[in-house]
PDB file of N, CA and C in Angstrom:
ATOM      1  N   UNK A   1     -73.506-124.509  19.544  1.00  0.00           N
ATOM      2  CA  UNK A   1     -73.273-124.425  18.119  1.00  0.00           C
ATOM      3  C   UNK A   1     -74.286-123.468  17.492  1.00  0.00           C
ATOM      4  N   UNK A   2     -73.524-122.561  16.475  1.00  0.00           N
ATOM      5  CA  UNK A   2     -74.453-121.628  15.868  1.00  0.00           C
ATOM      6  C   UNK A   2     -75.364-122.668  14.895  1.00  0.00           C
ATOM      7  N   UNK A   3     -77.100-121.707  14.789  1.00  0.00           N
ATOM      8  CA  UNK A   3     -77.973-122.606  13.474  1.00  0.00           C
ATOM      9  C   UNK A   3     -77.255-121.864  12.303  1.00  0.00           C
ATOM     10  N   UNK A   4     -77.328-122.872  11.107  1.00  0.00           N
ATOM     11  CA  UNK A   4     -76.655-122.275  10.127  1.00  0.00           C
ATOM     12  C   UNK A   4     -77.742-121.321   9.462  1.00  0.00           C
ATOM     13  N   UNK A   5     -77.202-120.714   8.754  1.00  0.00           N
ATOM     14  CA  UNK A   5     -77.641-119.782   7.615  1.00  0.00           C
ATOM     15  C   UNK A   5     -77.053-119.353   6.486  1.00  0.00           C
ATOM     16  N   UNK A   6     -78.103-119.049   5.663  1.00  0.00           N
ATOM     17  CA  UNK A   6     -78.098-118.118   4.458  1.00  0.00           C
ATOM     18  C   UNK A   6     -78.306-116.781   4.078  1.00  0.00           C
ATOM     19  N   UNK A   7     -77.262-116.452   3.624  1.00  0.00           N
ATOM     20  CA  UNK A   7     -77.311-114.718   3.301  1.00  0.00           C
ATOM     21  C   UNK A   7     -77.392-114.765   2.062  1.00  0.00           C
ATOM     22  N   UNK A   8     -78.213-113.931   1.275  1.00  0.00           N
ATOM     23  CA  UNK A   8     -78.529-113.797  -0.069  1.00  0.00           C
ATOM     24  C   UNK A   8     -77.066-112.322  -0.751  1.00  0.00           C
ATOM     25  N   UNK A   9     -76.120-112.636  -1.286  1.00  0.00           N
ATOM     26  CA  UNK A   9     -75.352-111.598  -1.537  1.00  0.00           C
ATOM     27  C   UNK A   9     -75.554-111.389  -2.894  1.00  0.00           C
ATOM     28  N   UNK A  10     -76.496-111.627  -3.682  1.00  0.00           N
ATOM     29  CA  UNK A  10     -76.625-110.704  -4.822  1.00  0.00           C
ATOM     30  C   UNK A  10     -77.906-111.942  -5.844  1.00  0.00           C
ATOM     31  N   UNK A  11     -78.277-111.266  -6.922  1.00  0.00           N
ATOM     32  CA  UNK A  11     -78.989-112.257  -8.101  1.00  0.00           C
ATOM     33  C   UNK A  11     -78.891-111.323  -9.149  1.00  0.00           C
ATOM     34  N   UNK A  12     -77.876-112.069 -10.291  1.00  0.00           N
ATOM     35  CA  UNK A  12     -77.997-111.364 -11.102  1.00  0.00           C
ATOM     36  C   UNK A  12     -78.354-111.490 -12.508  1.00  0.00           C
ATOM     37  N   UNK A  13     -78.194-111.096 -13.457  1.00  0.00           N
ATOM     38  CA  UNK A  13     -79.035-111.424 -14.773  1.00  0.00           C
ATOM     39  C   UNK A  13     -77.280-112.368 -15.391  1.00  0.00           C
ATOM     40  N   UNK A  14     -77.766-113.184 -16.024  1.00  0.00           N
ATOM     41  CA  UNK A  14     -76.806-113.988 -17.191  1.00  0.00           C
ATOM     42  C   UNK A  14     -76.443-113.206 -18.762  1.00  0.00           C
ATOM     43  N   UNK A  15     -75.193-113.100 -19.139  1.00  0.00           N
ATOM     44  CA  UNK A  15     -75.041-112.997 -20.357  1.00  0.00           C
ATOM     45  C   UNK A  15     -75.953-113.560 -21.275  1.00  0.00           C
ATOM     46  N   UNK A  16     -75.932-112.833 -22.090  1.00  0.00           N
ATOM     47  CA  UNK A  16     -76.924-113.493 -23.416  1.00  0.00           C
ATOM     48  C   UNK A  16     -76.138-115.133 -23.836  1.00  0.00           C
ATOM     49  N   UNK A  17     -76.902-115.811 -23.846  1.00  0.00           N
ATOM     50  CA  UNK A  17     -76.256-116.796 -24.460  1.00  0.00           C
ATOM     51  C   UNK A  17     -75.819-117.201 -25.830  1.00  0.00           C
ATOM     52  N   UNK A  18     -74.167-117.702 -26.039  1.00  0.00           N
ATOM     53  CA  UNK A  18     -73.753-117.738 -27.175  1.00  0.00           C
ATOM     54  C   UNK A  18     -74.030-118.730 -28.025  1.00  0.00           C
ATOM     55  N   UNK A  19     -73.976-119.065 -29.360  1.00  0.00           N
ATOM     56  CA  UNK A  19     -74.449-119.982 -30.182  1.00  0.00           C
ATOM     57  C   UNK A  19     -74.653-121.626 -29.323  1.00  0.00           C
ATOM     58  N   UNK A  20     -73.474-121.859 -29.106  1.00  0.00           N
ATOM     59  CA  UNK A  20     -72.652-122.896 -28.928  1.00  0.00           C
ATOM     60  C   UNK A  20     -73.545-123.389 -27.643  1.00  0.00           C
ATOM     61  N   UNK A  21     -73.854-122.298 -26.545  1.00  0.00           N
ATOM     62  CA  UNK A  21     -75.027-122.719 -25.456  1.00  0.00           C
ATOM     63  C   UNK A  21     -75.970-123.310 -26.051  1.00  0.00           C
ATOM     64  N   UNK A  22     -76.559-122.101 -26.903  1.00  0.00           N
ATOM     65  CA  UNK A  22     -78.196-122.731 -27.931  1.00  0.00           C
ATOM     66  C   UNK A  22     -77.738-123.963 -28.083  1.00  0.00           C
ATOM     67  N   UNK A  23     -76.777-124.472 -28.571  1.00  0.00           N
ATOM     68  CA  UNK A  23     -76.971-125.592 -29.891  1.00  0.00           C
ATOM     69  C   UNK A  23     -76.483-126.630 -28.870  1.00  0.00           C
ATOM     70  N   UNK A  24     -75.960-126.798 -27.586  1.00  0.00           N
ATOM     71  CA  UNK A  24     -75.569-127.626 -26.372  1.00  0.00           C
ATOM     72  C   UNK A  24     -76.856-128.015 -26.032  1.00  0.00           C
ATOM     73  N   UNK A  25     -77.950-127.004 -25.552  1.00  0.00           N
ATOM     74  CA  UNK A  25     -78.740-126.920 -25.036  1.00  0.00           C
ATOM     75  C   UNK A  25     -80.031-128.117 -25.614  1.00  0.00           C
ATOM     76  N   UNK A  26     -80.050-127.450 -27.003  1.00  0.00           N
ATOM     77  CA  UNK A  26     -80.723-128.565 -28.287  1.00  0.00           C
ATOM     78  C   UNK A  26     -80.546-129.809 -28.143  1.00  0.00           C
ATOM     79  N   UNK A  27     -78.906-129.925 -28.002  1.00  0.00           N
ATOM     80  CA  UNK A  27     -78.476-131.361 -28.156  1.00  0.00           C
ATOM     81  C   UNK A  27     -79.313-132.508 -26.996  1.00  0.00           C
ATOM     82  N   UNK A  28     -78.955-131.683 -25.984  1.00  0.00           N
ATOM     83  CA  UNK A  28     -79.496-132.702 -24.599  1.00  0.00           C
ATOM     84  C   UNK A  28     -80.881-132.462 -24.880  1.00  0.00           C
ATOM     85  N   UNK A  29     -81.872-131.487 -25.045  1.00  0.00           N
ATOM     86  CA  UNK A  29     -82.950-131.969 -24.861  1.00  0.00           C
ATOM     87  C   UNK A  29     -83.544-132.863 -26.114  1.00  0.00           C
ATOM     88  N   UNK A  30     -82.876-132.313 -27.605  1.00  0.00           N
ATOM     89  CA  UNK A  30     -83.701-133.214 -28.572  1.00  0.00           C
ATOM     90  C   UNK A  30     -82.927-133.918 -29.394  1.00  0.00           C
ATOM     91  N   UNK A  31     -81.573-134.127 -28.628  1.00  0.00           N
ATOM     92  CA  UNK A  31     -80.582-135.076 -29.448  1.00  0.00           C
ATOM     93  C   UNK A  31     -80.032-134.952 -30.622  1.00  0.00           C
ATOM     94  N   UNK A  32     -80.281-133.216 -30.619  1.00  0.00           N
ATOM     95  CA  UNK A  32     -79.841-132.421 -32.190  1.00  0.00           C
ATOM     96  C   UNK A  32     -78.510-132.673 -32.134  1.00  0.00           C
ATOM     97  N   UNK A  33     -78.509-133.197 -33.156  1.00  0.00           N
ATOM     98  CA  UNK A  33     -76.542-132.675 -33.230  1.00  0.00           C
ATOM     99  C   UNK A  33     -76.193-131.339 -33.680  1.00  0.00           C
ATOM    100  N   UNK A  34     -74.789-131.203 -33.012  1.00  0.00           N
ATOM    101  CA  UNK A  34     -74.096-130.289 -32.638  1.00  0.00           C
ATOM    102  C   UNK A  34     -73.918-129.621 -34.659  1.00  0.00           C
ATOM    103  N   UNK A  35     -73.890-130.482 -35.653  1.00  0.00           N
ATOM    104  CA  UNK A  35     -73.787-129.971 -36.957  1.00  0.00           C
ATOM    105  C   UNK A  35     -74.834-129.843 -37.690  1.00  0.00           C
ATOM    106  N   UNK A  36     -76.123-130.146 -37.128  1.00  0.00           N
ATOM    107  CA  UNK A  36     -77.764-130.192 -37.620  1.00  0.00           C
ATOM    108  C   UNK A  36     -77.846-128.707 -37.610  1.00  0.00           C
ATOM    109  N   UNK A  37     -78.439-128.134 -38.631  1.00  0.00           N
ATOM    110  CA  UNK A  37     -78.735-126.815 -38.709  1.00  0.00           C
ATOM    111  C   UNK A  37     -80.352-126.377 -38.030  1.00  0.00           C
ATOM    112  N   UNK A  38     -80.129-125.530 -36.662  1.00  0.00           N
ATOM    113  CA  UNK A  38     -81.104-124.608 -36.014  1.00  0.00           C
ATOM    114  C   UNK A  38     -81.999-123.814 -36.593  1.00  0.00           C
ATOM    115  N   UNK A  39     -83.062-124.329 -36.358  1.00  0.00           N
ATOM    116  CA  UNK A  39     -84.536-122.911 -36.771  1.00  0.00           C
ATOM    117  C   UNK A  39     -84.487-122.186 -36.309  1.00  0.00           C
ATOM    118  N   UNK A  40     -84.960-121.341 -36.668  1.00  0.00           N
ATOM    119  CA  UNK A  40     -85.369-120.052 -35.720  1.00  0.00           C
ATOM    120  C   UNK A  40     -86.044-119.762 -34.641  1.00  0.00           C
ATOM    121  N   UNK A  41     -87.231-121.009 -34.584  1.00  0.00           N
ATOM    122  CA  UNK A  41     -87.408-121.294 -33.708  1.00  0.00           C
ATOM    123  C   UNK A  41     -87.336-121.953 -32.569  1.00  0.00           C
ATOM    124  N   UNK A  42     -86.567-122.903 -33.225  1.00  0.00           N
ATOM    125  CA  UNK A  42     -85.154-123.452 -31.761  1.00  0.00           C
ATOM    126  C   UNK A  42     -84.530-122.506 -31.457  1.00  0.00           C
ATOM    127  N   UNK A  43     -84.119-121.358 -32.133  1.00  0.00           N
ATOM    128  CA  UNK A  43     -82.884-120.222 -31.119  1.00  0.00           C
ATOM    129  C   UNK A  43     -83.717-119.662 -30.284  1.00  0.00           C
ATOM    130  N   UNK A  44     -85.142-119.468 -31.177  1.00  0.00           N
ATOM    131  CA  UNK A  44     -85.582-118.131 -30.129  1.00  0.00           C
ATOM    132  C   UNK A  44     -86.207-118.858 -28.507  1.00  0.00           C
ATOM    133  N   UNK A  45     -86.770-120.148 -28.665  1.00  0.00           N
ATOM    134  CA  UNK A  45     -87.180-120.685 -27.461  1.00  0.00           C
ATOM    135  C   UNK A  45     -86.057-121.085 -26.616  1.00  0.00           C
ATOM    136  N   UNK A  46     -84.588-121.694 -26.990  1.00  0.00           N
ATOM    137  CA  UNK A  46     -83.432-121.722 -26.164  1.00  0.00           C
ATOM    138  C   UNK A  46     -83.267-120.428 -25.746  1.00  0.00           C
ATOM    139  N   UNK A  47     -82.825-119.512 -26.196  1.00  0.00           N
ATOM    140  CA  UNK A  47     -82.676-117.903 -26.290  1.00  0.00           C
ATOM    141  C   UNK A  47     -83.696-117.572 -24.848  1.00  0.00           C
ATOM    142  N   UNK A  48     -84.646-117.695 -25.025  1.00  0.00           N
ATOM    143  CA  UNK A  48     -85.936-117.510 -24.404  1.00  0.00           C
ATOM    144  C   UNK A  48     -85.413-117.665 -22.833  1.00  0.00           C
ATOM    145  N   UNK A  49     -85.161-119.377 -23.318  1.00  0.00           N
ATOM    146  CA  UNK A  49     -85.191-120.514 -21.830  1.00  0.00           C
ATOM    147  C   UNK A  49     -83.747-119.439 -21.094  1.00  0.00           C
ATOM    148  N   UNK A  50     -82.795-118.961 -21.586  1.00  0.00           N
ATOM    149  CA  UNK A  50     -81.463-118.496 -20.951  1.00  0.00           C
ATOM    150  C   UNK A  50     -81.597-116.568 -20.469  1.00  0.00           C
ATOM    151  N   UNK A  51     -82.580-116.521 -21.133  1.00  0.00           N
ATOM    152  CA  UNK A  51     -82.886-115.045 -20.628  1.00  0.00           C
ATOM    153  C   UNK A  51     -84.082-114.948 -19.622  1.00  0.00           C
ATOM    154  N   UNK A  52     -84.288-116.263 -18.940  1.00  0.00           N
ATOM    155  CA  UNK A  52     -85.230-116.520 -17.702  1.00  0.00           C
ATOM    156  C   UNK A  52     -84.314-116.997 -16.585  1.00  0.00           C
ATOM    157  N   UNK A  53     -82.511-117.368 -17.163  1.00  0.00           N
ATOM    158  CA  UNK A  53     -82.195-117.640 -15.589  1.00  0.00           C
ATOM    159  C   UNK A  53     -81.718-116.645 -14.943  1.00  0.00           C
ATOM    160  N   UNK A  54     -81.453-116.898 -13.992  1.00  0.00           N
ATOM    161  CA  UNK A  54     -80.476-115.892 -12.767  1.00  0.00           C
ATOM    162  C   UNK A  54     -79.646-116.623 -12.182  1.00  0.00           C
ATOM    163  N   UNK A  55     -78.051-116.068 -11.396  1.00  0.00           N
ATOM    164  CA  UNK A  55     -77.302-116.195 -10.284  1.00  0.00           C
ATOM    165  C   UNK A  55     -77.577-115.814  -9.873  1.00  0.00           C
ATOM    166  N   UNK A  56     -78.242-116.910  -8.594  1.00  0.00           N
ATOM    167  CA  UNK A  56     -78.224-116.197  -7.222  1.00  0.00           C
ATOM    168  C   UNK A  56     -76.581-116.637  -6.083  1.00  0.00           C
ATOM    169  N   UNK A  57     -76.253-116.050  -6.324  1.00  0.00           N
ATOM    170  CA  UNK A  57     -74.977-115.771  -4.975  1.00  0.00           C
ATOM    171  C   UNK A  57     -75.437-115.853  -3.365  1.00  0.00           C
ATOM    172  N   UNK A  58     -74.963-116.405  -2.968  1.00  0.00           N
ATOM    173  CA  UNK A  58     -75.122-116.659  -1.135  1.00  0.00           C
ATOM    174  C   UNK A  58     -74.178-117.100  -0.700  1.00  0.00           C
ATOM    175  N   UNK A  59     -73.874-116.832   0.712  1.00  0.00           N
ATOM    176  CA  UNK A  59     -72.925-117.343   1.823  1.00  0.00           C
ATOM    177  C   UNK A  59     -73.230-117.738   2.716  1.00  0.00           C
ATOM    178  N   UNK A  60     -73.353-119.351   3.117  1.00  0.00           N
ATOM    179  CA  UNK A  60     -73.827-119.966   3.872  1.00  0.00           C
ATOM    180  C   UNK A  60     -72.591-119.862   4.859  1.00  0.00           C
ATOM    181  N   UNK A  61     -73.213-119.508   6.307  1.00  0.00           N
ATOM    182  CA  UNK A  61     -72.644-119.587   7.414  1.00  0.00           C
ATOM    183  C   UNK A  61     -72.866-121.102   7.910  1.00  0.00           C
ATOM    184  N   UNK A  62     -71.937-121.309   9.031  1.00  0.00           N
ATOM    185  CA  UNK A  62     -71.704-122.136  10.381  1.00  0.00           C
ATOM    186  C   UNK A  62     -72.809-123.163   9.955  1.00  0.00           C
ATOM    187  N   UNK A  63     -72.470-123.756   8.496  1.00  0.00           N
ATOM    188  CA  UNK A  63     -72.646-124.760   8.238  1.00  0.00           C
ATOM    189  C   UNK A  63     -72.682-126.038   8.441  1.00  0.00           C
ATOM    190  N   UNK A  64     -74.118-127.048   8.854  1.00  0.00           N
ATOM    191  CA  UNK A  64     -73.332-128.682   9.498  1.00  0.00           C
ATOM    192  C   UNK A  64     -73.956-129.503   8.330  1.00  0.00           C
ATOM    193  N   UNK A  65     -74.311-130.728   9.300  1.00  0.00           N
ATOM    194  CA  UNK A  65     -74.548-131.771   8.241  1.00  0.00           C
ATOM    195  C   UNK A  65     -76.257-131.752   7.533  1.00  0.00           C
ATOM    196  N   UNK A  66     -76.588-130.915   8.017  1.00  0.00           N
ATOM    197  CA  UNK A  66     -77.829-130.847   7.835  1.00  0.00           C
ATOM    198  C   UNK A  66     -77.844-130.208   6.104  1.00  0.00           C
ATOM    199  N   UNK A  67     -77.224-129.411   5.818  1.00  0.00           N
ATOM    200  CA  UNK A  67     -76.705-128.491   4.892  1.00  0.00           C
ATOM    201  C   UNK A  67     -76.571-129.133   3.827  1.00  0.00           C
ATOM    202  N   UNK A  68     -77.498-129.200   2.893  1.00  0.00           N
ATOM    203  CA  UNK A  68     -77.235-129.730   1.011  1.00  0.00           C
ATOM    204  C   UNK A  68     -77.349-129.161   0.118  1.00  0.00           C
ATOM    205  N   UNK A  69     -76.604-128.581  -0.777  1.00  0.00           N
ATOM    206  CA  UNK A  69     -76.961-127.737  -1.455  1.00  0.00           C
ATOM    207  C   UNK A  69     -78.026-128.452  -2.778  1.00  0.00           C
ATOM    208  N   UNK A  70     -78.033-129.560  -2.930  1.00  0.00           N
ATOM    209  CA  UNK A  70     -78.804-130.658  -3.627  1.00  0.00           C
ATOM    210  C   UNK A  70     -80.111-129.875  -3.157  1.00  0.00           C
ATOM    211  N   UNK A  71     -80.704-129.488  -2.118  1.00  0.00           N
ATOM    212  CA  UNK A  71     -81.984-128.744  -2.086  1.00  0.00           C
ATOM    213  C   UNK A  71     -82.272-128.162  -2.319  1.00  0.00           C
ATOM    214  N   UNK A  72     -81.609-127.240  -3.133  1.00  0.00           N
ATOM    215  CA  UNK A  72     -81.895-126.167  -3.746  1.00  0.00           C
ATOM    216  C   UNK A  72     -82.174-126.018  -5.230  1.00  0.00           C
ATOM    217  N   UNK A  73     -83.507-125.518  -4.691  1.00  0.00           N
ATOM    218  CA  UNK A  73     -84.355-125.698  -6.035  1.00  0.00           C
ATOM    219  C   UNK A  73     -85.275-124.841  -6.532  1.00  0.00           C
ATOM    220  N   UNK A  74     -85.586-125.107  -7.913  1.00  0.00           N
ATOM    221  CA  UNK A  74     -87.166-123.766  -8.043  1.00  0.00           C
ATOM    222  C   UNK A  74     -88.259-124.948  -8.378  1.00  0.00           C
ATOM    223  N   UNK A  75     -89.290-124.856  -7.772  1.00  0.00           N
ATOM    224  CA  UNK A  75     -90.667-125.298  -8.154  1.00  0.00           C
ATOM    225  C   UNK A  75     -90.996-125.183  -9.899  1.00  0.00           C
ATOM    226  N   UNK A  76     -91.265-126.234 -10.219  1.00  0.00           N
ATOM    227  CA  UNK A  76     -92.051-126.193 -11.396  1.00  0.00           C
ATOM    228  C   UNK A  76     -93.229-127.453 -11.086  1.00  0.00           C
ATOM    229  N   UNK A  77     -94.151-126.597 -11.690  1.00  0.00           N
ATOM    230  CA  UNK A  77     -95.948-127.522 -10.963  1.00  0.00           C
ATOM    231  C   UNK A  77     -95.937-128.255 -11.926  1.00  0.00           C
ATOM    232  N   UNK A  78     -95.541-128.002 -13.753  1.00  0.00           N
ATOM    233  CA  UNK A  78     -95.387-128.672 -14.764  1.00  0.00           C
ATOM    234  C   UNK A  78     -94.282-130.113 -14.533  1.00  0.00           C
ATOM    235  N   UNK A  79     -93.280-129.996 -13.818  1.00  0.00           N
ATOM    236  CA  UNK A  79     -92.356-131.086 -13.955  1.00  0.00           C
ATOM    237  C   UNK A  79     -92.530-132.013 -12.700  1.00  0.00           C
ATOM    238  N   UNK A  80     -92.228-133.210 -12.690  1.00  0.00           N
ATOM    239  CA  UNK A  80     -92.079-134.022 -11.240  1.00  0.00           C
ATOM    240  C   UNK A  80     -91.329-133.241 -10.362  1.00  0.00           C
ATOM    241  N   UNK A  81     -91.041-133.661  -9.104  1.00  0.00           N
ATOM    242  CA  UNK A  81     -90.057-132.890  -8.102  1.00  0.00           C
ATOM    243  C   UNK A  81     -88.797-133.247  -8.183  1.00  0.00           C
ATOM    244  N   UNK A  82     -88.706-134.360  -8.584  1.00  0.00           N
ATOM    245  CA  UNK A  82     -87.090-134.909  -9.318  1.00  0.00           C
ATOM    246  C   UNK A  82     -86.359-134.235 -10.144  1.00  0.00           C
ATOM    247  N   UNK A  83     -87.524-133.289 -11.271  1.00  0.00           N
ATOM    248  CA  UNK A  83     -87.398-132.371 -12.404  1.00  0.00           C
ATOM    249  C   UNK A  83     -86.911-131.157 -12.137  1.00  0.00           C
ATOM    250  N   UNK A  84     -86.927-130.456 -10.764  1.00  0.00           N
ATOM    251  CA  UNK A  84     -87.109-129.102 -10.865  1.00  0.00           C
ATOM    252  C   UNK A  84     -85.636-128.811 -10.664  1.00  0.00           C
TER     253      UNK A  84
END
């Protein structure tokens, strides 16, 4: 049996995010409602948080059970490991 692997086929930048992200985004972390009117400084730190992610794209080969994509993760030293 082949070991499985990962091929990295691209990472790319995200669309700017639209209102409706921001104000989703708000909701879950500070329970804003969706009709509560946004500061400026709530857009610009959501704004912020969405122009730091990336797609990363891959094709996992000859995949078994070993294989979770649940592991895949980025480190943050600030959050628990449950968090990241």
């Amino acid at each position: 049996m082949s070991e499985p692997k990962i091929d990295v086929l691209g990472v790319y930048r995200l669309p700017p995010p639209t209102d409706e992200f921001v104000r989703e985004r708000l909701n879950i972390l500070y329970r804003k409602e969706l009709s509560e009117p946004i500061t400026t400084e709530e857009a610009e730190e959501s704004r912020g948080f969405f122009d730091s992610l990336v797609l990363i794209e891959v094709l996992v080969r000859d995949r078994d059970a070993r294989f979770d994509v649940g592991k895949f993760t980025q480190s943050n030293p600030e959050l628990s490991h449950d968090n990241w």
